[in-house]
Protein backbone atom coordinates (compact mmCIF):
# COMPACT_ATOMS: atom_id res chain seq x y z
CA UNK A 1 0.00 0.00 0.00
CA UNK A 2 1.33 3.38 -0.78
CA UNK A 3 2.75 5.48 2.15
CA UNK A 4 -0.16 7.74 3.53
CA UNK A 5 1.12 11.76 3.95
CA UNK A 6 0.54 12.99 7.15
CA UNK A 7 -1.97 15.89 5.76
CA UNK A 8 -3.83 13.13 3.52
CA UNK A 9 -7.02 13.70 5.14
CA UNK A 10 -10.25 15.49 3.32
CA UNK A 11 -10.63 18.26 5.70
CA UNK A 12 -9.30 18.48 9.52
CA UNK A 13 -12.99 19.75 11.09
CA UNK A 14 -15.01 16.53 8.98
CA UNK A 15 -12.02 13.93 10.34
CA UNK A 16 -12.84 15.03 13.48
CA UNK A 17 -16.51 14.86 13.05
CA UNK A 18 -16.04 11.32 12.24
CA UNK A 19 -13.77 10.62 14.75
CA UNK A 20 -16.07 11.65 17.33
CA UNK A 21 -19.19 9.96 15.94
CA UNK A 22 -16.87 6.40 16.22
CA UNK A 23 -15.99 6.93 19.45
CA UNK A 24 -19.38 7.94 20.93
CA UNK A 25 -20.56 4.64 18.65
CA UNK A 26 -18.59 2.59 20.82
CA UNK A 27 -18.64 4.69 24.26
CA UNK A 28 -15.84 5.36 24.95
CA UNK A 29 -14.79 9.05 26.49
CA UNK A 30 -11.43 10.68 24.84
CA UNK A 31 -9.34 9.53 27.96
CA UNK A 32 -10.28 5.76 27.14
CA UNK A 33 -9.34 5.85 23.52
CA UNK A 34 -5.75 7.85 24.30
CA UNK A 35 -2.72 5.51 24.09
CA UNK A 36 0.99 6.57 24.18
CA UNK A 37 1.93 8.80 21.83
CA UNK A 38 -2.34 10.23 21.19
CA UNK A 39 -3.38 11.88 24.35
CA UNK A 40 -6.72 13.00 25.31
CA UNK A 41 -6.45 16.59 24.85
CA UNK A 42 -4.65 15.64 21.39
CA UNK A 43 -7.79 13.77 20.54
CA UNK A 44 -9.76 17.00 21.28
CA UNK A 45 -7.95 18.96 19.40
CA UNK A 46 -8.53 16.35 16.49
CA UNK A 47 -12.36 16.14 17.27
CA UNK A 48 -12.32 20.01 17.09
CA UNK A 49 -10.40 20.27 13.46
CA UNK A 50 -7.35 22.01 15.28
CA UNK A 51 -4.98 19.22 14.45
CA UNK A 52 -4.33 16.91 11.23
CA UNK A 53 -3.32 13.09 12.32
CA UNK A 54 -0.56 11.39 10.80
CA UNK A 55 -2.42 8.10 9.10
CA UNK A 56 -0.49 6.13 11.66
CA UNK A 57 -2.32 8.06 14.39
CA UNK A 58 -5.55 7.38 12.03
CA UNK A 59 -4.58 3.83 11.64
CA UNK A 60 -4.37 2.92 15.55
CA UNK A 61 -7.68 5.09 16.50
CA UNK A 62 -9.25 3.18 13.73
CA UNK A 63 -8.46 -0.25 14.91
CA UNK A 64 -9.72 0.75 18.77
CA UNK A 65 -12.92 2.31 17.17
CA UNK A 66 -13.32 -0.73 14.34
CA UNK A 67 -13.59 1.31 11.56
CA UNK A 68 -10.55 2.22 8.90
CA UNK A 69 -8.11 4.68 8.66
CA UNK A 70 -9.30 5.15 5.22
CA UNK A 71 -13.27 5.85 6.87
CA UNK A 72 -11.47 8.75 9.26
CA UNK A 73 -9.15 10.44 7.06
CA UNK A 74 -11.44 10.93 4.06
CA UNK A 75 -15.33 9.28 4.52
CA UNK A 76 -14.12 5.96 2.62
CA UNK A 77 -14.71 2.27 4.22
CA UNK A 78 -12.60 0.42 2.04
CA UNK A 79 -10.29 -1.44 4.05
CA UNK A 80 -6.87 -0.92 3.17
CA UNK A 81 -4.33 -3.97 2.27
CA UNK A 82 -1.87 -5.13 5.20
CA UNK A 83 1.54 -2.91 5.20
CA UNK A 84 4.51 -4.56 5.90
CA UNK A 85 6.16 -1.39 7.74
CA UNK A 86 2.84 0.01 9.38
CA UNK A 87 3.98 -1.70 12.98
CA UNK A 88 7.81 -0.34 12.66
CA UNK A 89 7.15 3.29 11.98
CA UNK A 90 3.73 2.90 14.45
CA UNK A 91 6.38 1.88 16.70
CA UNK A 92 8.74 4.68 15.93
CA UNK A 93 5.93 7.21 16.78
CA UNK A 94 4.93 5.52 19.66
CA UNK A 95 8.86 5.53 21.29
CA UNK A 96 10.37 1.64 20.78
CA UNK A 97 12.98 2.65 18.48
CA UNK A 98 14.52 -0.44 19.16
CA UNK A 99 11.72 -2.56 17.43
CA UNK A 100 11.03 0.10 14.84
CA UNK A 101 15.38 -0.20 13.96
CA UNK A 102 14.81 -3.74 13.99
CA UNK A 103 12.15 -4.19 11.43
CA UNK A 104 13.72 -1.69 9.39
CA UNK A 105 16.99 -3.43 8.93
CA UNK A 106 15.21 -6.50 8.72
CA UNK A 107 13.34 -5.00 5.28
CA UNK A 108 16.48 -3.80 4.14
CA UNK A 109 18.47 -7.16 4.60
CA UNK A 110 15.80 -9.06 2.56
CA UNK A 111 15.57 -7.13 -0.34
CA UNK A 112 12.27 -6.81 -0.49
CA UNK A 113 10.42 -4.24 -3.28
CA UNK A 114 12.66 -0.61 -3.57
CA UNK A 115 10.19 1.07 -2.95
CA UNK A 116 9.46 -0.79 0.80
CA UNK A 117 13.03 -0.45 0.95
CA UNK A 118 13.67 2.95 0.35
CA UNK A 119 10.48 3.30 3.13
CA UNK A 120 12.77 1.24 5.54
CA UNK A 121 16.18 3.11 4.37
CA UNK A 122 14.20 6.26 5.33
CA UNK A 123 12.83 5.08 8.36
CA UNK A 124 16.13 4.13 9.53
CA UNK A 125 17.39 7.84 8.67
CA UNK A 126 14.44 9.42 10.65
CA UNK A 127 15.61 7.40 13.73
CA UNK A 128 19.28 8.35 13.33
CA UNK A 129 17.88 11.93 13.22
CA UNK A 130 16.21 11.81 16.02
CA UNK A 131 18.71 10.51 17.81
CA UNK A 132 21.05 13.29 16.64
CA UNK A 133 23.27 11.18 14.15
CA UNK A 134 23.21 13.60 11.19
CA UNK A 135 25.88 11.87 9.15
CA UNK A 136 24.35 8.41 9.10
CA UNK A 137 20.97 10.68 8.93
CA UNK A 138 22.24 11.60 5.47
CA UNK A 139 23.70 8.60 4.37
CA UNK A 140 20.02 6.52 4.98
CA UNK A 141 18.23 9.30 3.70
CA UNK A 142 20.00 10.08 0.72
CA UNK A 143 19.40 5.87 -0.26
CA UNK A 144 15.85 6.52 0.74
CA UNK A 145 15.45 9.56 -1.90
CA UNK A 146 18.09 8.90 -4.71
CA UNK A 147 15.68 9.22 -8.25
CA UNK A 148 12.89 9.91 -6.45
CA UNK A 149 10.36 12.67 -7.68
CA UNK A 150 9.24 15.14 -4.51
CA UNK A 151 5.90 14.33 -3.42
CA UNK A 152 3.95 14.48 -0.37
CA UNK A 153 4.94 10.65 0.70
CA UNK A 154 8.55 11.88 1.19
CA UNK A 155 8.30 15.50 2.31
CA UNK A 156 9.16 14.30 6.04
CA UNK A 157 12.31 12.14 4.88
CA UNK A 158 13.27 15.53 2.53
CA UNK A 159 12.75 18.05 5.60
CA UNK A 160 15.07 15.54 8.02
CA UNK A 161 17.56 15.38 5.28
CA UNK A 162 17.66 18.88 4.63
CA UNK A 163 17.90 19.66 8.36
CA UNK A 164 20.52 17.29 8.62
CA UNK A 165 22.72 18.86 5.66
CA UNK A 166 22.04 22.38 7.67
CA UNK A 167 23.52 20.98 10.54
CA UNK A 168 26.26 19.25 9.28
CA UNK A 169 27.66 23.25 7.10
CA UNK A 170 26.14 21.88 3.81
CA UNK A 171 23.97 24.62 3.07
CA UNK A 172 23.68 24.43 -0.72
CA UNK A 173 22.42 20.72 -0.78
CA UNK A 174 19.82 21.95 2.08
CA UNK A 175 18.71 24.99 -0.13
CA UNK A 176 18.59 22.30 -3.32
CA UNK A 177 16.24 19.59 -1.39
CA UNK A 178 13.84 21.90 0.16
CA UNK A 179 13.41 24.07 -3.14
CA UNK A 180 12.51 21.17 -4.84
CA UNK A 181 10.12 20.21 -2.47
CA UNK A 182 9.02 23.76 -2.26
CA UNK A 183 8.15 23.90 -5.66
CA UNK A 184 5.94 20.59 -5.58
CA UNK A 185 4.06 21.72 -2.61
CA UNK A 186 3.22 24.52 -4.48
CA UNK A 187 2.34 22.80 -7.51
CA UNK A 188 0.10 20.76 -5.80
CA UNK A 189 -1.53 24.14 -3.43
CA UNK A 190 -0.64 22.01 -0.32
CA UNK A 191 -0.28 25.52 2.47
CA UNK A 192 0.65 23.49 4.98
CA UNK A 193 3.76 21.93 2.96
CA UNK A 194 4.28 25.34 1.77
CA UNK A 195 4.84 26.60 4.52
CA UNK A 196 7.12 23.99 6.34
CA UNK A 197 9.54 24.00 3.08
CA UNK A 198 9.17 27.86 3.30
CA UNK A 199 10.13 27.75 6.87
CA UNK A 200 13.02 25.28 6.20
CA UNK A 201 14.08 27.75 3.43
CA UNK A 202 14.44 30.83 5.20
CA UNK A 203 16.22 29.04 8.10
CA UNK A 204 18.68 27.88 5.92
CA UNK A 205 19.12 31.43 4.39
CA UNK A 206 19.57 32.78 7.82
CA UNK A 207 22.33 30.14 8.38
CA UNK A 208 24.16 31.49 5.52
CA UNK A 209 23.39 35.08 6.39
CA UNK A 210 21.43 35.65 3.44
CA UNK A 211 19.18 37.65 5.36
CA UNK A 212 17.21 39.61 2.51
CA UNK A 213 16.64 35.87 1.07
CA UNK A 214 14.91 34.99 4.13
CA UNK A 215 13.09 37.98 4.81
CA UNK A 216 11.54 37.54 1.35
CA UNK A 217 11.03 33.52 1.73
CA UNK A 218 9.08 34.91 5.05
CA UNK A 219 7.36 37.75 4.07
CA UNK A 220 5.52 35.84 1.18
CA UNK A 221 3.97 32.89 3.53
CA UNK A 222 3.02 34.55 6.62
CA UNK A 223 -0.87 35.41 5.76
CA UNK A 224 -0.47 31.13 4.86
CA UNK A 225 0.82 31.14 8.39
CA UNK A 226 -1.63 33.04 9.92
CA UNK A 227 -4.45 30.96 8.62
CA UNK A 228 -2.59 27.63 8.83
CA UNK A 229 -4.79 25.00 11.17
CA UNK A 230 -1.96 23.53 12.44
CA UNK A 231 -0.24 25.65 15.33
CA UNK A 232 3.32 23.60 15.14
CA UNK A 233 3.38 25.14 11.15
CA UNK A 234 2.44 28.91 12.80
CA UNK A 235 5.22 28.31 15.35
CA UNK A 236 7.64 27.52 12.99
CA UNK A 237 6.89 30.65 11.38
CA UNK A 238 7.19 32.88 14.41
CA UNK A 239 10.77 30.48 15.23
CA UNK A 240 12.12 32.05 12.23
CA UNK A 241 11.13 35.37 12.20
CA UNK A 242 12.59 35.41 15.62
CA UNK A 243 16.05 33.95 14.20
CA UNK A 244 16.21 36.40 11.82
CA UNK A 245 15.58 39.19 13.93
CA UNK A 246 18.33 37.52 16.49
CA UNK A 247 20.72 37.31 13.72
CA UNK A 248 20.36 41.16 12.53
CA UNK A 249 20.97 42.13 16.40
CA UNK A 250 17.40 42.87 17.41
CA UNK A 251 16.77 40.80 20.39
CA UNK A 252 13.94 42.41 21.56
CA UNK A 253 12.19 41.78 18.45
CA UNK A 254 13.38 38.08 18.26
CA UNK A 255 12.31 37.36 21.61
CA UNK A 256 8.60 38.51 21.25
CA UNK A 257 8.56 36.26 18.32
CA UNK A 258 10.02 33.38 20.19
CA UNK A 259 7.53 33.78 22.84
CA UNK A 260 4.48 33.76 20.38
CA UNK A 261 5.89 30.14 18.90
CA UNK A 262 6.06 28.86 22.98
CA UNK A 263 2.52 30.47 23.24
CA UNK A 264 1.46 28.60 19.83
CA UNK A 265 3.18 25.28 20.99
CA UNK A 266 1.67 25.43 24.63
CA UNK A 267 -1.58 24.93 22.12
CA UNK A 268 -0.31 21.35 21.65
CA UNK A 269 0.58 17.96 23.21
CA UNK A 270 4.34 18.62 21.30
CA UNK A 271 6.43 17.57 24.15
CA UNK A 272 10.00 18.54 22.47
CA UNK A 273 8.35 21.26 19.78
CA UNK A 274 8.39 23.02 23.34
CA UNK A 275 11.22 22.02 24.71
CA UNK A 276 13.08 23.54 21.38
CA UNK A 277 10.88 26.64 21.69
CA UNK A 278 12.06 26.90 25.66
CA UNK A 279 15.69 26.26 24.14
CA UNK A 280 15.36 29.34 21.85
CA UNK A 281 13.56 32.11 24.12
CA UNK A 282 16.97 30.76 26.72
CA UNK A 283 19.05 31.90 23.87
CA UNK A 284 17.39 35.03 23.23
CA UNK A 285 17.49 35.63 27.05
CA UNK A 286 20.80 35.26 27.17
CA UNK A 287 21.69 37.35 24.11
CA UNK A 288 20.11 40.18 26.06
CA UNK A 289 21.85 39.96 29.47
CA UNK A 290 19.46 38.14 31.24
CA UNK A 291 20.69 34.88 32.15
CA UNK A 292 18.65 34.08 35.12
CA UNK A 293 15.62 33.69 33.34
CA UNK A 294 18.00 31.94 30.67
CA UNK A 295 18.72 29.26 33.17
CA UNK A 296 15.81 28.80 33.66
CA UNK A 297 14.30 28.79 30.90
CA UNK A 298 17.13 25.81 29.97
CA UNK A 299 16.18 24.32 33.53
CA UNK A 300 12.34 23.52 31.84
CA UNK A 301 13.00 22.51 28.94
CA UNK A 302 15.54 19.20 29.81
CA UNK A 303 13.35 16.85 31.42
CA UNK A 304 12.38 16.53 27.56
CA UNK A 305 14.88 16.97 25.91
CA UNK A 306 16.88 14.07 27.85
CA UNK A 307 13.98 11.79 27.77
CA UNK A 308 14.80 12.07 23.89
CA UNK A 309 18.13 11.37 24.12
CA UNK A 310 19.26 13.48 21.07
CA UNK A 311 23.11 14.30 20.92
CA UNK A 312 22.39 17.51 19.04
CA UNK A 313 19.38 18.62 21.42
CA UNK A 314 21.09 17.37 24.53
CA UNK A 315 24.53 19.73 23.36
CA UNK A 316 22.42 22.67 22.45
CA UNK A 317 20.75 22.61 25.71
CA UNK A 318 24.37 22.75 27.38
CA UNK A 319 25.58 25.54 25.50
CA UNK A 320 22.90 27.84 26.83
CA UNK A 321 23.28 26.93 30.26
CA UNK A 322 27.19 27.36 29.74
CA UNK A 323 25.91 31.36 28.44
CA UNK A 324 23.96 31.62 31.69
CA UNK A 325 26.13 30.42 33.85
CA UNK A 326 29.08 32.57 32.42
CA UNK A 327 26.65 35.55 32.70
CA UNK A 328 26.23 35.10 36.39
CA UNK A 329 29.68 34.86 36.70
CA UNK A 330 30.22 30.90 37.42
CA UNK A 331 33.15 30.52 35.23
CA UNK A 332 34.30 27.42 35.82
CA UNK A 333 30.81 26.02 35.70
CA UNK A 334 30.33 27.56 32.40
CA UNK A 335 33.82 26.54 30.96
CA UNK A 336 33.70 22.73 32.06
CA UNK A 337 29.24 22.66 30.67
CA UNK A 338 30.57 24.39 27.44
CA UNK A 339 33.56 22.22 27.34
CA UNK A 340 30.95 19.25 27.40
CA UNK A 341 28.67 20.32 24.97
CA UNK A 342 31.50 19.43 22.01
CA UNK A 343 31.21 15.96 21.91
CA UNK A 344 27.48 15.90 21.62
CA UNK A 345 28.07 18.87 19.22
CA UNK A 346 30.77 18.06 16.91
CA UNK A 347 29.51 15.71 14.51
CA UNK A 348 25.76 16.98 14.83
CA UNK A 349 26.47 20.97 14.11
CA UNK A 350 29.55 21.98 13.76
CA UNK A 351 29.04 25.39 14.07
CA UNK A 352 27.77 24.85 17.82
CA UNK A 353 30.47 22.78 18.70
CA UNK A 354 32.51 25.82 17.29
CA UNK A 355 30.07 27.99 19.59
CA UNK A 356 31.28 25.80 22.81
CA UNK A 357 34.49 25.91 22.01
CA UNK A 358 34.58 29.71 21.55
CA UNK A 359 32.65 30.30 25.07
CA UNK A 360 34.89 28.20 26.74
CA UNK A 361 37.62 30.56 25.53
CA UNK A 362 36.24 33.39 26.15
CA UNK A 363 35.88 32.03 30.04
CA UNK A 364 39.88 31.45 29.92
CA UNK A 365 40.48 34.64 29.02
CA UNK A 366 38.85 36.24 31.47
CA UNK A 367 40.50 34.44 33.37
CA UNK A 368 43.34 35.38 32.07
CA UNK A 369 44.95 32.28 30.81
CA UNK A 370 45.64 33.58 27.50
CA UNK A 371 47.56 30.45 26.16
CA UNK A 372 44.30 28.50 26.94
CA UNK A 373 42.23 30.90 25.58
CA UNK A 374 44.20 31.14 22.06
CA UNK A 375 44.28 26.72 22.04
CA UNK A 376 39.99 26.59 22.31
CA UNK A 377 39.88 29.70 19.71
CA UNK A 378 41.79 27.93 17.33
CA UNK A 379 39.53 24.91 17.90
CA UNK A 380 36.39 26.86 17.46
CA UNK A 381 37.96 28.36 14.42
CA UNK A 382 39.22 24.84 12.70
CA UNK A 383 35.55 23.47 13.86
CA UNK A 384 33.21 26.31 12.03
CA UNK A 385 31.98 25.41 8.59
CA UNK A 386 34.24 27.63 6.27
CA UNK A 387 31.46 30.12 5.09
CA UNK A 388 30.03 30.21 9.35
CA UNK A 389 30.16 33.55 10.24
CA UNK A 390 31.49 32.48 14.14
CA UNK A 391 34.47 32.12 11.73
CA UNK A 392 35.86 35.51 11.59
CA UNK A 393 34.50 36.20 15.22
CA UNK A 394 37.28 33.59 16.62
CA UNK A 395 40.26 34.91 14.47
CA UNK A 396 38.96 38.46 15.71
CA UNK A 397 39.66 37.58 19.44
CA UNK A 398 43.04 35.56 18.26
CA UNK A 399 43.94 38.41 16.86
CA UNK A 400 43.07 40.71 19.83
CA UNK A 401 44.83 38.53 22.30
CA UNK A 402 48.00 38.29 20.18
CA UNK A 403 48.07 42.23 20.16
CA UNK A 404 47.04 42.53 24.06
CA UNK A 405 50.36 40.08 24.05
CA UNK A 406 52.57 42.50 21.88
CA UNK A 407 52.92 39.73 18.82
CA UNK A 408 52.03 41.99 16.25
CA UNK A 409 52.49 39.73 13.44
CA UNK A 410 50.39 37.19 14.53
CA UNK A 411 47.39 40.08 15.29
CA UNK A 412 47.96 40.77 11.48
CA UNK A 413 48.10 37.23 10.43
CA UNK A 414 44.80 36.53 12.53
CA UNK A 415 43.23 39.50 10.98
CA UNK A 416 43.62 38.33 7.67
CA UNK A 417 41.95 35.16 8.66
CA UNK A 418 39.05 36.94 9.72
CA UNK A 419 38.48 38.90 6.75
CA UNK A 420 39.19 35.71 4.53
CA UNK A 421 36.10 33.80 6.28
CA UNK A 422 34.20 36.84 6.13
CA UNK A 423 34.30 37.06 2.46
CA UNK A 424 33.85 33.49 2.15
CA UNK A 425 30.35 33.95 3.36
CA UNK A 426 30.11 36.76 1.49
CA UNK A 427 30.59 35.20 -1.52
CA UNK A 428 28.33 32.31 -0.46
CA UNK A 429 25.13 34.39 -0.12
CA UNK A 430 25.86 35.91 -3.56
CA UNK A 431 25.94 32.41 -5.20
């Protein structure tokens, strides 16, 4: 059976309709029919058109309320064929990666159909997202999507992948996947696809410091945005406005965005969507000084994030209680927290394990171990992609140190570094 998109339902307020007709069929109340992974107030929100299902979701309510996935999503009672991989990626949702990974592999090992198993390569990928492996990520997804046309069965294997390239400093191949998949979703007037490949675009632009490209990307979906049904595609939009504003040195700005995507997100039963959000406003907080309210901001968000166990999210969430805690003046707190956050960091985003290693320095130096502080600048600096802009901020304070030492040659030499990375990304966002 083909793979069911997430959004493949006729319209959000008539699934829930149905879904609610089912379940008072069979009596049972909301809380009865939740399971891990559907809560109760997520079922509300599905009985009162506020949220789209996946067909997974669909497929499980369907099978407690006897009647098909097929009869929620769109009116139809056909019943659907078996699918081979409906259990693994159920599973997946539902948190047992272990059996999910299993199945997968097992698919893959047999040979089976390539089309079940590019499904399993990309299933595989999604887990090694999750899980923060971005280079493996890549490897299973690129399998998963190699000569295949963008279409809506995909567009969650082409967002992970493109993430994943982001992460990993390969901006170009992140722009390439999601314009491709931006085009289609326009082709085919999906908004809420739109939108998320809109999102993914101007994030990526941001990255790159292309910020009139994602101002534009931006400024051309957010009536979509405003109108979208589902809050997570509303909060991404807010997420990235808030970047953007971050990145141009407007915190204020950025943080009343940041605070409308936690206020969008509190709308749902998104556990880490929050935890993410709670991540960012931490940031903003601590770009503006006040790292109390960073902490503990950071503080609320980890019970999530370390019940995910994501490298990537578990090293973010250090680096901004290494800010905080440098900002209240517990150095050597902040220096051994951002010292930690590199291993979960380095393979995952480079430029944030560049980030730890350039707070650590800065701790060292004001300190005033200057020897240490030069040894994690370098690091940061031989860690950012090429074209990162944290680039030329690291050879800035090498070369500030080596002239506080009296080595002018080495200031110059560092200085020269700085402007090379600087037009580097220059000449990236004019590619």
């Amino acid at each position: 059976m083909p793979r069911r998109p997430s959004t493949h339902v006729d319209d959000p307020h008539t699934v829930g309709a149905r879904l609610r007709t089912a379940r008072e069929a069979v009596g049972l109340t909301q809380r009865q029919l939740a399971f891990p992974g559907c809560t109760a107030a997520y079922i509300s929100r599905i009985e009162a058109g506020a949220r789209v299902p996946s067909f997974q979701i669909l497929r499980e309510l369907g099978r407690r309320l006897e009647v098909t996935a097929d009869y929620l999503a769109t009116g139809e009672s056909e019943t659907s064929t078996d699918d081979p991989l409906f259990d693994a990626e159920l599973a997946a949702r539902l948190g047992d990666k272990a059996a999910a990974e299993a199945t997968y592999t097992r698919i893959i090992a047999d040979g089976g159909p390539p089309g079940l198993v590019a499904r399993a390569q990309a299933g595989l990928g999604l887990l090694a997202f999750e899980a923060g492996d971005h280079e493996r990520a890549i490897g299973l997804l690129e399998q998963a999507l190699v000569d295949t046309p963008a279409g809506p069965e995909t567009v969650v294997a082409a967002d992970r992948l493109g993430r994943a390239y982001a992460l990993t400093g390969r901006f170009d191949e992140a722009l390439s996947i999601y314009n491709r998949y931006f085009a289609d979703a326009t082709k085919r007037g999906d908004p809420l696809d739109t939108v998320r490949f809109s999102v993914l675009l101007a994030n990526t632009y941001i990255d790159r410091c292309d910020f009139s490209a994602a101002e534009s990307v931006l400024g051309a979906i957010l009536d979509k945005a405003k109108l979208a049904v589902d809050p997570v595609a509303r909060a991404g939009v807010y997420w990235t406005q808030s970047r953007l504003h971050s990145s141009q040195s407007e915190p204020e700005i950025a943080s009343r965005y940041a605070r409308l995507a936690l206020t969008t997100l509190e709308e749902t039963e998104h556990t880490i969507y929050l935890a993410h959000a709670l991540m960012l406003v931490a940031m903003l907080e601590n770009d503006q000084g006040n790292h109390a309210d960073a902490l503990a901001l950071a503080e609320q968000a980890t019970p999530a994030v370390q019940t995910t166990g994501n490298r990537y999210d578990l090293g973010r969430l250090e680096l901004e209680r290494a800010r905080a805690e440098f900002g209240l003046g517990r150095k050597e707190e902040a220096a051994s927290r951002a010292l930690a956050s590199v291993p979960l960091l380095v393979d995952s985003s480079p430029t944030n394990a560049g980030r730890g290693y350039a707070l650590a320095a800065s701790v060292f130096r004001d300190l005033g171990d200057r020897v240490k502080a030069m040894e994690l600048y370098e690091l940061a600096a031989d860690t950012f992609p090429a074209e990162d802009r944290h680039a030329a901020e690291a050879y800035n304070a090498l070369a500030e140190i080596s002239e506080e030492a009296g080595d002018k040659d080495a200031a110059l030499r560092y200085l020269k570094l700085a402007l090379s990375a600087k037009s580097v990304t220059r000449s990236n966002i004019q590619a």
